[in-house]
C-alpha atoms as a PDB file:
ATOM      1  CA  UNK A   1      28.915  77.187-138.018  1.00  0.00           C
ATOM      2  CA  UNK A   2      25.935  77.280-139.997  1.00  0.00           C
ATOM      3  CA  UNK A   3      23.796  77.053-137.716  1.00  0.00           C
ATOM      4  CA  UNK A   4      25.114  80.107-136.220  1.00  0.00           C
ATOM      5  CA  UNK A   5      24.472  82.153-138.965  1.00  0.00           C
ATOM      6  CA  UNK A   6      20.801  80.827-139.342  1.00  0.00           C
ATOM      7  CA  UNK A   7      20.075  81.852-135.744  1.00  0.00           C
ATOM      8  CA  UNK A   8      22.058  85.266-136.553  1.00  0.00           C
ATOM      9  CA  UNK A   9      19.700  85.479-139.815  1.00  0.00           C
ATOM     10  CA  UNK A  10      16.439  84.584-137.990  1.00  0.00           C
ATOM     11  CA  UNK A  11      17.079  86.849-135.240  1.00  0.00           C
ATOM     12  CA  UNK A  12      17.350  89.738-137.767  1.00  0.00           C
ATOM     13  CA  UNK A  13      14.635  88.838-139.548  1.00  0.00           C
ATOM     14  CA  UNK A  14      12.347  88.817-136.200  1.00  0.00           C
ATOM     15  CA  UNK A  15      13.845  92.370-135.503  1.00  0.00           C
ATOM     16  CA  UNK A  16      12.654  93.846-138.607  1.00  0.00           C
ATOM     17  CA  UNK A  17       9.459  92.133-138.463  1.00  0.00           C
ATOM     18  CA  UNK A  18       8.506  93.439-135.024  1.00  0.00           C
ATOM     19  CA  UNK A  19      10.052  97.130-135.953  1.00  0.00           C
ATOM     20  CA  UNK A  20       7.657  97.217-139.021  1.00  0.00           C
ATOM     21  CA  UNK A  21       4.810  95.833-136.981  1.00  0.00           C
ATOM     22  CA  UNK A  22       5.826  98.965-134.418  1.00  0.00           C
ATOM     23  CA  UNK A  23       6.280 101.393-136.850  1.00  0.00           C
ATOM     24  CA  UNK A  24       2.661 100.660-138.636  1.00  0.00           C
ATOM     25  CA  UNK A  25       0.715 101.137-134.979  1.00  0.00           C
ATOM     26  CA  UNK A  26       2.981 103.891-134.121  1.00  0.00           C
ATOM     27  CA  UNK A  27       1.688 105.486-137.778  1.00  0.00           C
ATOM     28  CA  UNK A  28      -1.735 104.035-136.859  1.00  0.00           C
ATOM     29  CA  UNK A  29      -1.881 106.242-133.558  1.00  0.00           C
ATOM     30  CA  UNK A  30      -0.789 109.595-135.183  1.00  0.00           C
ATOM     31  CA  UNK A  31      -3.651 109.060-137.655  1.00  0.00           C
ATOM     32  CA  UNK A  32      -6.413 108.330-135.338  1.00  0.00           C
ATOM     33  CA  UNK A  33      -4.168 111.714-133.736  1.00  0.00           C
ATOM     34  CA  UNK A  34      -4.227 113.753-136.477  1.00  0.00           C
ATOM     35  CA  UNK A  35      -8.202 113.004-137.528  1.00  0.00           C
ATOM     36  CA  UNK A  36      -9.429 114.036-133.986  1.00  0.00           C
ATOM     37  CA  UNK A  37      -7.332 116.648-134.482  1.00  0.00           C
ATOM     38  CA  UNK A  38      -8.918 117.643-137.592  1.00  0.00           C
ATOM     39  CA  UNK A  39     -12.458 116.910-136.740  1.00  0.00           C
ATOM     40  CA  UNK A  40     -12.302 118.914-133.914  1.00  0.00           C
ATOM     41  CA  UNK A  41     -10.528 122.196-135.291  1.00  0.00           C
ATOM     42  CA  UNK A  42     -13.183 121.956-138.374  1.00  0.00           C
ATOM     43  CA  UNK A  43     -16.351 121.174-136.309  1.00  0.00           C
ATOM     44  CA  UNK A  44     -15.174 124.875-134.379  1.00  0.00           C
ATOM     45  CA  UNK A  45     -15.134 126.163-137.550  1.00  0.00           C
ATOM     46  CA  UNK A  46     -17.998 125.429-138.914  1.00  0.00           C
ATOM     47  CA  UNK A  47     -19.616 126.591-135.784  1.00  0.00           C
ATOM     48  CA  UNK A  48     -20.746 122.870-134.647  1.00  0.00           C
ATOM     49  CA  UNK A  49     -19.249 122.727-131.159  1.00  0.00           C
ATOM     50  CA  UNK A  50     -17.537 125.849-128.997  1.00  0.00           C
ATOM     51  CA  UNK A  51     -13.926 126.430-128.413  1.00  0.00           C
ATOM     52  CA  UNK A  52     -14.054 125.787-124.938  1.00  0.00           C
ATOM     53  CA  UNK A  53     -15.767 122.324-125.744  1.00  0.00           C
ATOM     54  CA  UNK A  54     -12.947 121.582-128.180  1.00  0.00           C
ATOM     55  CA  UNK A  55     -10.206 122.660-126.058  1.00  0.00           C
ATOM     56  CA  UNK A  56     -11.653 120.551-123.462  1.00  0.00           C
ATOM     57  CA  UNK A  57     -11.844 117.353-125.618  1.00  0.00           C
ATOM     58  CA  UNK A  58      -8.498 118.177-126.752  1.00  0.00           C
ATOM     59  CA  UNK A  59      -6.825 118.106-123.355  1.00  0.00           C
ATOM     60  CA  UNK A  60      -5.913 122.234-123.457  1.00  0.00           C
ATOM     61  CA  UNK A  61      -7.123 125.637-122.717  1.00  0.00           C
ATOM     62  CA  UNK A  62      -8.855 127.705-125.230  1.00  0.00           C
ATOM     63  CA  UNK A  63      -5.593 129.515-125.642  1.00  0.00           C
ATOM     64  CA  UNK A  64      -3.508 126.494-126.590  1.00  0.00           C
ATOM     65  CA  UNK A  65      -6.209 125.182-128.703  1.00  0.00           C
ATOM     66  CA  UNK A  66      -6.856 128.838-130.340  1.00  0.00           C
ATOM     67  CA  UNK A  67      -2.955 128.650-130.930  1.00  0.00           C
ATOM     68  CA  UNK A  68      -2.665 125.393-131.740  1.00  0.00           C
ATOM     69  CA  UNK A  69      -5.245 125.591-134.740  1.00  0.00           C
ATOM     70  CA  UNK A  70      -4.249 128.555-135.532  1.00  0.00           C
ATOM     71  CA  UNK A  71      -7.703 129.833-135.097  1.00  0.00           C
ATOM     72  CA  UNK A  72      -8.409 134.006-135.017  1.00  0.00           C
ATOM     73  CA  UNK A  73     -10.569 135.434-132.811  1.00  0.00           C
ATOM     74  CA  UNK A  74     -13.243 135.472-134.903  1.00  0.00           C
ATOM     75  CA  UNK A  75     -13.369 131.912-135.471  1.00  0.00           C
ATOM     76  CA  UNK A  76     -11.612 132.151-138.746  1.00  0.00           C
ATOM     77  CA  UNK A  77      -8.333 130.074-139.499  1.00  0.00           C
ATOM     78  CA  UNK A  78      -5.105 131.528-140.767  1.00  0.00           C
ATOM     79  CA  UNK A  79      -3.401 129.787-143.681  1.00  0.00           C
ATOM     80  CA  UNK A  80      -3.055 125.581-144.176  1.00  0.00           C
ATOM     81  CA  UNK A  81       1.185 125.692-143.987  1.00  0.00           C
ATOM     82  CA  UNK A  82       1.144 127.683-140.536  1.00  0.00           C
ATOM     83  CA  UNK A  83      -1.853 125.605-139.262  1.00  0.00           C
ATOM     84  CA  UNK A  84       0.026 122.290-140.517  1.00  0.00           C
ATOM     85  CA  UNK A  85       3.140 123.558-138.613  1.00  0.00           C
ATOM     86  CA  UNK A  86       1.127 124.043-135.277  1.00  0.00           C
ATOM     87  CA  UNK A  87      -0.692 120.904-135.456  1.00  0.00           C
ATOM     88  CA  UNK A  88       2.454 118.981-135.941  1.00  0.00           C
ATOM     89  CA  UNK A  89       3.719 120.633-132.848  1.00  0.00           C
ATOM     90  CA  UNK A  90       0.687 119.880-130.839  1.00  0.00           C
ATOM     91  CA  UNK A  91       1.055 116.419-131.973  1.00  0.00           C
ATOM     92  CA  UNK A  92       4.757 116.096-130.707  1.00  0.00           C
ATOM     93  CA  UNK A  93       3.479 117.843-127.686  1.00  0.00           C
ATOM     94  CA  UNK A  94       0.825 115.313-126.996  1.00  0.00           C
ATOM     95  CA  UNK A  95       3.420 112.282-127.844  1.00  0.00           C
ATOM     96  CA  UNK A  96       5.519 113.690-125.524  1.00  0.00           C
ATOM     97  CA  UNK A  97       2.789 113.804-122.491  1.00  0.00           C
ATOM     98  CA  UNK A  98       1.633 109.951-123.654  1.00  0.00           C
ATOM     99  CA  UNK A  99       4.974 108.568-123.070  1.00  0.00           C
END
């Protein structure tokens, strides 16, 4: 009897173990994500690359990318809380694709 409950034990433990371990590489992936993300919305911007060259390296047209970032036609950005809300959604977007 005991040893049933060890093996029950153990085989929870290894459970969580592995669902941490997946949960810190999922977390790892939506950083490395979210800073590409970043880089490239600020390096349009600041007038570093074009829009079509980060649309391009982002996977989308310069529409989805405009919209995405949040981006006006001038190359300006509209506020942080409606750009956080569109990058979150191009981020569930791209999840979406990867899976």
């Amino acid at each position: 009897m005991t040893s049933m409950k060890w093996d029950l034990d153990t085989a929870l433990e290894v459970t969580r173990r592995e669902g941490i371990e997946q949960g810190i590489e999922q977390g790892r992936e939506q950083g490395k994500k979210s800073g590409r993300w970043e880089t490239l919305t600020e390096l349009v911007k600041d007038g570093m690359i074009s829009l079509r060259d980060a649309a391009k390296k982002a996977g989308m047209t310069e529409a989805e990318f405009r919209k995405a970032a949040m981006l006006r036609s001038d190359g300006g950005a509209v506020s942080f809380a409606r750009q956080s809300r569109a990058k979150c959604a191009m981020l569930k977007k791209t999840d979406r694709e990867n899976r």
